[in-house]
Protein backbone atom coordinates (compact mmCIF):
# COMPACT_ATOMS: atom_id res chain seq x y z
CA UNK A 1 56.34 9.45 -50.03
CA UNK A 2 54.69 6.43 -48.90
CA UNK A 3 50.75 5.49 -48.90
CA UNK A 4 50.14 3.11 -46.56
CA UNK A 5 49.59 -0.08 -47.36
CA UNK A 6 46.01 -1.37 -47.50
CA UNK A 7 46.61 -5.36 -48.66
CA UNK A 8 43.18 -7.02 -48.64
CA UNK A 9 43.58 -10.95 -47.15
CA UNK A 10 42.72 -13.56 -50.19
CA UNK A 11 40.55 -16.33 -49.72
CA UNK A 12 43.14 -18.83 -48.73
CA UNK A 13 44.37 -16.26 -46.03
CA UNK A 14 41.18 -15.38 -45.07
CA UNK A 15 40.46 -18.92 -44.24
CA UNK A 16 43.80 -19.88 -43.35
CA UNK A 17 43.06 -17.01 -39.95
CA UNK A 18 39.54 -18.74 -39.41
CA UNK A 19 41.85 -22.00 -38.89
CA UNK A 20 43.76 -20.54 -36.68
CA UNK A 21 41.14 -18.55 -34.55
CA UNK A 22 39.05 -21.52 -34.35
CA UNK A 23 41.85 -23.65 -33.12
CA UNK A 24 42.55 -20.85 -30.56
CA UNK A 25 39.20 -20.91 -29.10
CA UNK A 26 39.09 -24.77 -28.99
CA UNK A 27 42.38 -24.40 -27.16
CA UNK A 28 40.80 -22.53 -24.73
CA UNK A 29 37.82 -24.99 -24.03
CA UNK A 30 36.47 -28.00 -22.73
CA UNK A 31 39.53 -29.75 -20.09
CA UNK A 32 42.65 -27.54 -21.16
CA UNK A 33 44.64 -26.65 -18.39
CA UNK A 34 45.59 -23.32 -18.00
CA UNK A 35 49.54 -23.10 -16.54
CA UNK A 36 48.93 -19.47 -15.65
CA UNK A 37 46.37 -18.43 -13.57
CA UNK A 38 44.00 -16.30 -15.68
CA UNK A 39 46.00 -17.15 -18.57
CA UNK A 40 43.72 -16.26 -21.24
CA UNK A 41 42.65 -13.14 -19.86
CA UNK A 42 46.23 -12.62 -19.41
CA UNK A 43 47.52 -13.12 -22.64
CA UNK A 44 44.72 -10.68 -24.39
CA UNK A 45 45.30 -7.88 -22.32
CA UNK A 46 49.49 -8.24 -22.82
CA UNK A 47 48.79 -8.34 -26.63
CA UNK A 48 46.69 -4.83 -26.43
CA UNK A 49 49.20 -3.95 -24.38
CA UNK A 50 51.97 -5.01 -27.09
CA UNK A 51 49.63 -3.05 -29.71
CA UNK A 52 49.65 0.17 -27.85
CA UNK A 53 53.40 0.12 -26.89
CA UNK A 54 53.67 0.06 -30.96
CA UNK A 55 52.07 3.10 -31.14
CA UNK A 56 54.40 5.97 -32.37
CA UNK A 57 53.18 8.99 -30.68
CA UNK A 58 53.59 12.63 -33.26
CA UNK A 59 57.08 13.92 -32.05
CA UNK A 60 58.01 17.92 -30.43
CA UNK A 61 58.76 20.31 -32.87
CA UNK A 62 59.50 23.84 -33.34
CA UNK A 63 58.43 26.41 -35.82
CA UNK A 64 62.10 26.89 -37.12
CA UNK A 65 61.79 22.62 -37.96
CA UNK A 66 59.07 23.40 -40.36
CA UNK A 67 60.43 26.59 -42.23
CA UNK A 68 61.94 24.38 -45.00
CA UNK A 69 58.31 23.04 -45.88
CA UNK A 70 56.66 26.80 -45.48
CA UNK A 71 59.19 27.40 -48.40
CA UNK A 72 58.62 24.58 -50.57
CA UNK A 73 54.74 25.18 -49.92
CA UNK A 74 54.94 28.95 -50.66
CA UNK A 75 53.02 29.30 -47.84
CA UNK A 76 53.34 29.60 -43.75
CA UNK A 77 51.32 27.79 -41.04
CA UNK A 78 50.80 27.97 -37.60
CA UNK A 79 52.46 25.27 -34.77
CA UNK A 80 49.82 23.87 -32.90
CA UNK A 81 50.54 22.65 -29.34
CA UNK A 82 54.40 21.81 -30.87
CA UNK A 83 53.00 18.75 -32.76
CA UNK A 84 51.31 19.90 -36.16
CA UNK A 85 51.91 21.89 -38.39
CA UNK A 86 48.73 23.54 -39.85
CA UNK A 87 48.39 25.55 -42.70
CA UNK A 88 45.26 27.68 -43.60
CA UNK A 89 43.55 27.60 -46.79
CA UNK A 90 40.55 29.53 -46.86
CA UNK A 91 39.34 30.21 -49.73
CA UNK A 92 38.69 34.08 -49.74
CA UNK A 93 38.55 34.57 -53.61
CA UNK A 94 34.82 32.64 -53.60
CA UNK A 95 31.12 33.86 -53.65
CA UNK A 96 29.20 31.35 -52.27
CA UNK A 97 25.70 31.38 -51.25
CA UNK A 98 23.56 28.74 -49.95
CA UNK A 99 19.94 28.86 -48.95
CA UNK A 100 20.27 33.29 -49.32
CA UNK A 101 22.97 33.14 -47.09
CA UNK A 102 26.56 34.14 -48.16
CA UNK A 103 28.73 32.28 -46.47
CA UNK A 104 31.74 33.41 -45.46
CA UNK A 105 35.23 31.65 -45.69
CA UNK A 106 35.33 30.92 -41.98
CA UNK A 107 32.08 29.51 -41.84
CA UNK A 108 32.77 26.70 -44.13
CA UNK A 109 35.38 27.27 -47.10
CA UNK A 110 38.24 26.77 -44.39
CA UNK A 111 40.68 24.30 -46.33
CA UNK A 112 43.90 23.48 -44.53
CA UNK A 113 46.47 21.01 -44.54
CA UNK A 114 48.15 19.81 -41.78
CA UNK A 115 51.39 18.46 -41.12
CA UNK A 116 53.15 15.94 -38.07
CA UNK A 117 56.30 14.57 -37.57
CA UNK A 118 56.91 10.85 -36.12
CA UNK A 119 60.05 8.89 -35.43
CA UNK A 120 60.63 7.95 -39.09
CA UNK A 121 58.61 10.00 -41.51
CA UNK A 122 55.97 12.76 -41.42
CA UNK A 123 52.11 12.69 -41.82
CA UNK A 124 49.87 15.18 -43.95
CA UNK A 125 46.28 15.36 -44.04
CA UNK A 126 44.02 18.12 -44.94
CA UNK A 127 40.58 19.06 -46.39
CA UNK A 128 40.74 21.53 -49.21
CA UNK A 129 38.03 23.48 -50.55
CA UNK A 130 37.92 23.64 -54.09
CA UNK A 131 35.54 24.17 -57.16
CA UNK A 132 34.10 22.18 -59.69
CA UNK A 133 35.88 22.92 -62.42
CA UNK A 134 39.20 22.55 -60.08
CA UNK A 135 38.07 19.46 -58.78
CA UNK A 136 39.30 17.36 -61.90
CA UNK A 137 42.90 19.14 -61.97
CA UNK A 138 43.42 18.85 -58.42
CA UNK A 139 42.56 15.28 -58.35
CA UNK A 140 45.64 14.58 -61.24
CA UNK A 141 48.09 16.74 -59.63
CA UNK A 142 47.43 14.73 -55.84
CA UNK A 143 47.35 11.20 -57.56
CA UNK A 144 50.51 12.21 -59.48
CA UNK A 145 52.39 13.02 -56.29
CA UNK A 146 51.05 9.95 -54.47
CA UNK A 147 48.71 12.22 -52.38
CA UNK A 148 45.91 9.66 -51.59
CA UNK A 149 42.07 11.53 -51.99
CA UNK A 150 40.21 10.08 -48.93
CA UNK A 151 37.24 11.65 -48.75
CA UNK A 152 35.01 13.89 -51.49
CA UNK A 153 32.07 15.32 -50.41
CA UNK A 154 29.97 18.86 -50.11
CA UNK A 155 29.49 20.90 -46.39
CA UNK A 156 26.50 22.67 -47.79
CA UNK A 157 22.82 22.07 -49.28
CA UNK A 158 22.86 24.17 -51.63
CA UNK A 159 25.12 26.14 -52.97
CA UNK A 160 26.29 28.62 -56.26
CA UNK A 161 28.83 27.91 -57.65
CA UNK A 162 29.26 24.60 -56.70
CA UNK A 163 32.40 23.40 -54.05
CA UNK A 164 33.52 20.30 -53.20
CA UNK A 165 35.63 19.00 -49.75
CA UNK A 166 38.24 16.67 -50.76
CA UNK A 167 40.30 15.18 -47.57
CA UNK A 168 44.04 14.35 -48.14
CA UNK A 169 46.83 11.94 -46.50
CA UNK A 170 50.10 10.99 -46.98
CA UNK A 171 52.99 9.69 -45.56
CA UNK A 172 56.59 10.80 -46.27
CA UNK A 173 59.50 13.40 -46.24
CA UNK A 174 57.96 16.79 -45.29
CA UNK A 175 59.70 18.70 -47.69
CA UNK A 176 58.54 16.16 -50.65
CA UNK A 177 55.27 15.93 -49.35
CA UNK A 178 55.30 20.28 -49.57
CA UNK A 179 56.06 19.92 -52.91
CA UNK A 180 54.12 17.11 -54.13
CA UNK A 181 50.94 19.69 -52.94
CA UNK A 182 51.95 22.46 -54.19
CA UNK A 183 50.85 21.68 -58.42
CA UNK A 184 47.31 20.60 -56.34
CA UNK A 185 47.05 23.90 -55.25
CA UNK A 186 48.72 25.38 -58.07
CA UNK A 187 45.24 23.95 -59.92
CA UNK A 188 43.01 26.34 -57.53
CA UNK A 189 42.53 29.95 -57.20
CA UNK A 190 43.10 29.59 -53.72
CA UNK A 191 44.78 33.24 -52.47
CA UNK A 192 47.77 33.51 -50.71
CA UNK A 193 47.88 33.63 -47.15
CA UNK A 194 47.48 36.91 -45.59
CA UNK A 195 48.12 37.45 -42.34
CA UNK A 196 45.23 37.98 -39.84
CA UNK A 197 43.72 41.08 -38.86
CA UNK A 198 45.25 43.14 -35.74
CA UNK A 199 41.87 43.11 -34.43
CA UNK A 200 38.74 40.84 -34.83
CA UNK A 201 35.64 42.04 -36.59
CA UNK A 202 32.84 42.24 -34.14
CA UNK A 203 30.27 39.02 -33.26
CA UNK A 204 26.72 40.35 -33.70
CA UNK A 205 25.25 37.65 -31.01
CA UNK A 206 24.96 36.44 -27.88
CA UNK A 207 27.87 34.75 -27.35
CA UNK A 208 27.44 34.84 -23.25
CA UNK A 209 24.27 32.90 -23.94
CA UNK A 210 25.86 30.63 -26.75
CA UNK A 211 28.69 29.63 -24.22
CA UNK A 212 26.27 28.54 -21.59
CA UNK A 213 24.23 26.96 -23.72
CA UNK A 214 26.71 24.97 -25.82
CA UNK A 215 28.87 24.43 -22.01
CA UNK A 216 31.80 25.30 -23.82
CA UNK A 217 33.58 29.10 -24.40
CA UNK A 218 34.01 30.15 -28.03
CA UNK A 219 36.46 32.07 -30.29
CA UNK A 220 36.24 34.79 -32.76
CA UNK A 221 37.79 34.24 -35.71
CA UNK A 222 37.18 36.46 -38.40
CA UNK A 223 33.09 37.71 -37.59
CA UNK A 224 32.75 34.00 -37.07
CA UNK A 225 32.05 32.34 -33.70
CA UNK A 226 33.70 28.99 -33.55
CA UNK A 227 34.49 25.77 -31.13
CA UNK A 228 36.59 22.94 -31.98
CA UNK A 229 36.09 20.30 -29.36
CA UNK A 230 38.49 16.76 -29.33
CA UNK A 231 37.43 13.54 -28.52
CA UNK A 232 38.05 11.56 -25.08
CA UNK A 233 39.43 8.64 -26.64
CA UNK A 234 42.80 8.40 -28.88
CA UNK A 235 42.56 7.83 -32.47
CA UNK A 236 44.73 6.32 -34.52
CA UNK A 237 45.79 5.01 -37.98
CA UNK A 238 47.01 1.73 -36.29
CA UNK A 239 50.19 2.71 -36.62
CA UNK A 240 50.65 6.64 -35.20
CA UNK A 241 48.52 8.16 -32.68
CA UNK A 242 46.22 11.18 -34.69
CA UNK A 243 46.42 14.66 -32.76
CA UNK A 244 42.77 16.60 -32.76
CA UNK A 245 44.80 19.01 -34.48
CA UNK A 246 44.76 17.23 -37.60
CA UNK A 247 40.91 17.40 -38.03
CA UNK A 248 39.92 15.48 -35.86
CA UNK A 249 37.41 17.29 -33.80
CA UNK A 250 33.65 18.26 -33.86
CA UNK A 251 33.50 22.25 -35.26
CA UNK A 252 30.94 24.08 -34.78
CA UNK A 253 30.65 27.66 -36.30
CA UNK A 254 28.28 30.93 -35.98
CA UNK A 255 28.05 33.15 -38.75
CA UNK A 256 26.20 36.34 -37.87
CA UNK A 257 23.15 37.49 -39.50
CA UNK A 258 22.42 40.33 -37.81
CA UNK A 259 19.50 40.97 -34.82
CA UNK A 260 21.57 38.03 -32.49
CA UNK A 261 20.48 35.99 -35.74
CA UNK A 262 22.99 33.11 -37.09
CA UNK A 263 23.62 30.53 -40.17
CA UNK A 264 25.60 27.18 -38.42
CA UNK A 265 27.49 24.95 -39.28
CA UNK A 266 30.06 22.43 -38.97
CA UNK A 267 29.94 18.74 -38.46
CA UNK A 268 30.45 16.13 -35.38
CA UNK A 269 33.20 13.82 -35.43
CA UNK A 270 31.08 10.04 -33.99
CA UNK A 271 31.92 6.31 -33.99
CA UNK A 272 29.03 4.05 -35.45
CA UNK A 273 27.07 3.59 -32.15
CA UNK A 274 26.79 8.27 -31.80
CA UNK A 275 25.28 8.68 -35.23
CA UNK A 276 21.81 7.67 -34.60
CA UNK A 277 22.01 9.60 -31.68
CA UNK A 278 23.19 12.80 -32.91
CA UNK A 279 21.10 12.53 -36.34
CA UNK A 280 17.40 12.25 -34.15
CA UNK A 281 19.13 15.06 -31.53
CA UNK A 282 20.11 17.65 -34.59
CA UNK A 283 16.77 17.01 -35.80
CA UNK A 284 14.69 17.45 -33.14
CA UNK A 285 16.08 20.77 -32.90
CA UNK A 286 15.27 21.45 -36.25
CA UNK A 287 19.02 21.45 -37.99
CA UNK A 288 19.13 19.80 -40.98
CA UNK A 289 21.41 16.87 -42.13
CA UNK A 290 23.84 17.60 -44.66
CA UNK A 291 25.96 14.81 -45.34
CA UNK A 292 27.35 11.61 -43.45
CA UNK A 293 30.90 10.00 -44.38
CA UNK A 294 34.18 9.27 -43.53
CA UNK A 295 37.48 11.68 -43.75
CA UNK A 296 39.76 9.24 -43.31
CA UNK A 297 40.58 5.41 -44.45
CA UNK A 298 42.69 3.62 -41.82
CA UNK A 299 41.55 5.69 -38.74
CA UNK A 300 41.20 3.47 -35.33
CA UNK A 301 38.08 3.30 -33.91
CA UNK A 302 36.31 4.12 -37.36
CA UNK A 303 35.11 8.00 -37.69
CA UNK A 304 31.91 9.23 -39.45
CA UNK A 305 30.91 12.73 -39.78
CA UNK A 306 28.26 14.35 -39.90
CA UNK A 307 27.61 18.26 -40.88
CA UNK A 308 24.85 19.96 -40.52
CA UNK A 309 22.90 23.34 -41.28
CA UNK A 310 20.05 25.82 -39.94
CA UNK A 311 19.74 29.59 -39.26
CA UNK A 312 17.68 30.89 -36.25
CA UNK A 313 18.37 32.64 -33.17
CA UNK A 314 22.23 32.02 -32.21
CA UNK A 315 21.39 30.98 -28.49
CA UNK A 316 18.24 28.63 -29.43
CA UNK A 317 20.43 27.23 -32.29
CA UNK A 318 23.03 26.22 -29.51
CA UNK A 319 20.64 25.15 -27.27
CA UNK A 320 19.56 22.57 -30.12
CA UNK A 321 23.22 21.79 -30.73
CA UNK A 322 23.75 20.80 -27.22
CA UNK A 323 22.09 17.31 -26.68
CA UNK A 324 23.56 16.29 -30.09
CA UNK A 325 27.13 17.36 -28.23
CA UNK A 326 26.21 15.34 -25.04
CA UNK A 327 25.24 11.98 -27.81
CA UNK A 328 29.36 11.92 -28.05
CA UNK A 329 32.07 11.16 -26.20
CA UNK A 330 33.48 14.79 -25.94
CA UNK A 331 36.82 15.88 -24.26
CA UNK A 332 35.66 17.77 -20.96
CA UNK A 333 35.36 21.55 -21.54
């Protein structure tokens, strides 16, 4: 497997580019004559052009393509739209509480990894959940393997014991890649996979009111009402086109407390210019802030996220989510 490369420019490069984009832009001034009408223009717009063309788009697959790296893993996944590969990780051994609320696994101690085939090798990316005193031996067995860490962080205030989030991403062989996990989960006491229940626990809320409010329908997963909403525009790595699939998407879960009572949360996936935005909307509602960071390292236009906590009435909790939704540039419902 293969991390991708990350070469910083040195000082002669860096100034050896200035050179060359100042002598493009004089090029482009004062009494030049252009031998193309709109030539300039032109010439930008072929170049994006060129860029996207270069894009490698993830490629169809079927679930019999990925069996070989459910057996090296030890552990199956679900095909998602024929393009990744995603394997569940909750992490159904833990107690956690936070603020007096125990929080179940689907609410926010949902690791996964994910998998996607391209033309020449196959990405993984993933957020696992793990504890403190895994946190050290998970971070060995992922550098060992060439598994880059890029993102550590926390999804809650407060919480006992204390988890951590650490995002994941590599490039390579998909069966090497299966196997070059498996020691970092090895290092956890994450359970294995069970499969789901034949029926869904029931939601104690509104979820009519929660659907209307939020503009989008929910889905019960677990006694937990979630949404997973993509973003309009494409991201990328530069290189390969990212499916939502892979994480990429806002989430937004309800936990029921009981009386149409919830505990949310989630986070919003934003470029730079949605943060403010969605910071001053979540907190006008009265949800509070829990941390702001990147998952990712090489992702095209640059990602932040944001996740966030309150409990409260489910409905006036979504009606507070909504204007933080509407700050973003949200796939249409």
């Amino acid at each position: 497997m293969s991390p991708r490369s990350r070469t910083k420019p040195t000082a002669g490069t860096a100034a050896a580019l200035l050179l060359v984009a100042s002598t493009g832009l004089m090029a482009g001034c004062g009494t030049q004559t252009r031998s193309h009408a709109g030539g300039g223009t032109g010439v930008v717009a072929a170049q994006a052009a060129s860029r996207h063309q270069h894009l490698e788009q993830p490629v169809q697959t079927t679930e019999a393509d990925w069996k070989p790296v459910a057996d090296a893993l030890g552990r199956t996944g679900t095909l998602m739209k024929g393009t990744v590969y995603r394997v569940p990780l909750p992490r159904k051994d833990l107690t956690v509480t936070t603020q007096g609320v125990t929080v179940k696994p689907g609410l926010s101690l949902g690791g996964y990894v994910a998998f996607a085939k391209y033309e020449h090798e196959t990405m993984l990316m993933g957020d696992l959940v793990v504890t403190e005193d895994e946190l050290p031996k998970v971070t060995d067995a992922l550098q060992a393997a060439g598994i880059e860490q890029t993102a550590l962080h926390k999804h809650l205030l407060q919480q006992s014991p204390a988890i951590w989030w650490t995002h994941i991403d590599a490039m390579g062989n998909p069966v090497t890649l299966a196997k070059g996990l498996k020691p970092a989960l090895a290092a956890t006491a994450i359970p294995p996979a069970s499969p789901p229940p034949a029926t869904q626990p029931p939601i104690d809320l509104n979820t009519a009111g929660i659907d209307k409010a939020l503009g989008r329908k929910g889905t019960a997963d677990g006694g937990i009402y979630k949404f997973s909403i993509a973003r309009a525009n494409t991201v990328t790595d530069g290189t390969h086109v990212l499916p939502p699939a892979l994480g990429i998407t806002t989430g937004i879960n309800f936990q029921p407390l009981g009386g149409n009572k919830a505990a949310i949360n989630g986070d919003f996936v934003m470029t730079a210019p949605e943060v403010q935005k969605v910071i001053q909307a979540l907190r006008k509602g009265g949800i509070d802030i829990v941390e702001l960071h990147n998952h990712s390292l090489t992702d095209q236009p640059r990602l932040f996220y944001l996740h966030f906590w309150a409990t409260g009435d489910g409905v006036t909790l979504a009606k507070a989510l909504r204007p933080a939704l509407d700050a973003t540039a949200l796939a249409p419902a």
